[in-house]
Protein backbone atom coordinates (compact mmCIF):
# COMPACT_ATOMS: atom_id res chain seq x y z
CA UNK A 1 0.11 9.54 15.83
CA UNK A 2 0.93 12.79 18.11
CA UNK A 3 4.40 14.73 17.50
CA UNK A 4 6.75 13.74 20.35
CA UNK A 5 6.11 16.58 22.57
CA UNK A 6 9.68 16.28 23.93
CA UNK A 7 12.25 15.76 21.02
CA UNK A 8 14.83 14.40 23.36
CA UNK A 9 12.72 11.22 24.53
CA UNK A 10 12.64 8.33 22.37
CA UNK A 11 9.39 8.58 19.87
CA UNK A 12 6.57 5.71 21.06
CA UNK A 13 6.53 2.88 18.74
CA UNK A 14 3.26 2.91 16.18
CA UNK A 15 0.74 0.37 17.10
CA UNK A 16 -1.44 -1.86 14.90
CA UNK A 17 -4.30 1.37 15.01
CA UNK A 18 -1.51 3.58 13.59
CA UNK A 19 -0.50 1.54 10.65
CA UNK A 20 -2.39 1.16 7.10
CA UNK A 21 -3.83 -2.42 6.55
CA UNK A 22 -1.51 -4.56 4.67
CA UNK A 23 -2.39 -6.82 1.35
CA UNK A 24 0.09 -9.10 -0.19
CA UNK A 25 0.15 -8.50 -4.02
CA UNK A 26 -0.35 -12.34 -4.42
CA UNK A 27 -3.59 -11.99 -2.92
CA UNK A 28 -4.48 -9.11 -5.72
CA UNK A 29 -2.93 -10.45 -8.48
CA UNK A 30 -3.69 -14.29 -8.05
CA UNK A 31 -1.30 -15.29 -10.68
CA UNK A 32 -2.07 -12.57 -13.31
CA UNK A 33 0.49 -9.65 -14.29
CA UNK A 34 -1.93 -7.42 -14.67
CA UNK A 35 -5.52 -6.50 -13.09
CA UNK A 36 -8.19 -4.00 -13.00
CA UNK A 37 -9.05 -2.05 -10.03
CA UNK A 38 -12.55 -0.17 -9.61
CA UNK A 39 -12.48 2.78 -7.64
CA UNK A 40 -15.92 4.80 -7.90
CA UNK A 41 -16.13 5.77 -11.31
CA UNK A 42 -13.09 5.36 -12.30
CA UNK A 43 -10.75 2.28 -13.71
CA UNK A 44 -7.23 1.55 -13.11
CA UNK A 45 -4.63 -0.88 -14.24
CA UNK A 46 -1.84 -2.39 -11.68
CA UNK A 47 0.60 -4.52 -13.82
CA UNK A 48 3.98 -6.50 -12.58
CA UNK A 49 6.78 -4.96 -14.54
CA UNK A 50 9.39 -7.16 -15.93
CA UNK A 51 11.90 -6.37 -13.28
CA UNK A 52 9.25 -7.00 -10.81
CA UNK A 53 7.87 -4.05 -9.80
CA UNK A 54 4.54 -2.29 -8.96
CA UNK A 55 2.39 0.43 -11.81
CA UNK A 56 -0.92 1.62 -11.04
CA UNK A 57 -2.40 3.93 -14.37
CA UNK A 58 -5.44 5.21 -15.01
């Protein structure tokens, strides 16, 4: 997305191009707390917290 050339006219809304894809974390996880994720050569670990939140380690 270009900077608004003119700062006093509302900024053009992002369209679908501009935005990053979007994944669920249901659709990762599929009913596990915690996975492994592959990324070249190296492995990671994204677990569900007890309060319900997001980690990704390496």
């Amino acid at each position: 997305m270009q900077p608004n050339p003119n700062p006093s006219a509302p900024a053009a809304a992002p369209t679908a191009a501009d935005l990053p894809p979007r994944v669920d974390s249901h659709q990762l996880l599929r009913g596990h707390r915690t996975i492994e994720i592959e990324h070249g050569e190296q492995r990671y670990t994204l677990r569900v917290t007890k309060d319900n939140k997001l980690i990704l380690t390496k």
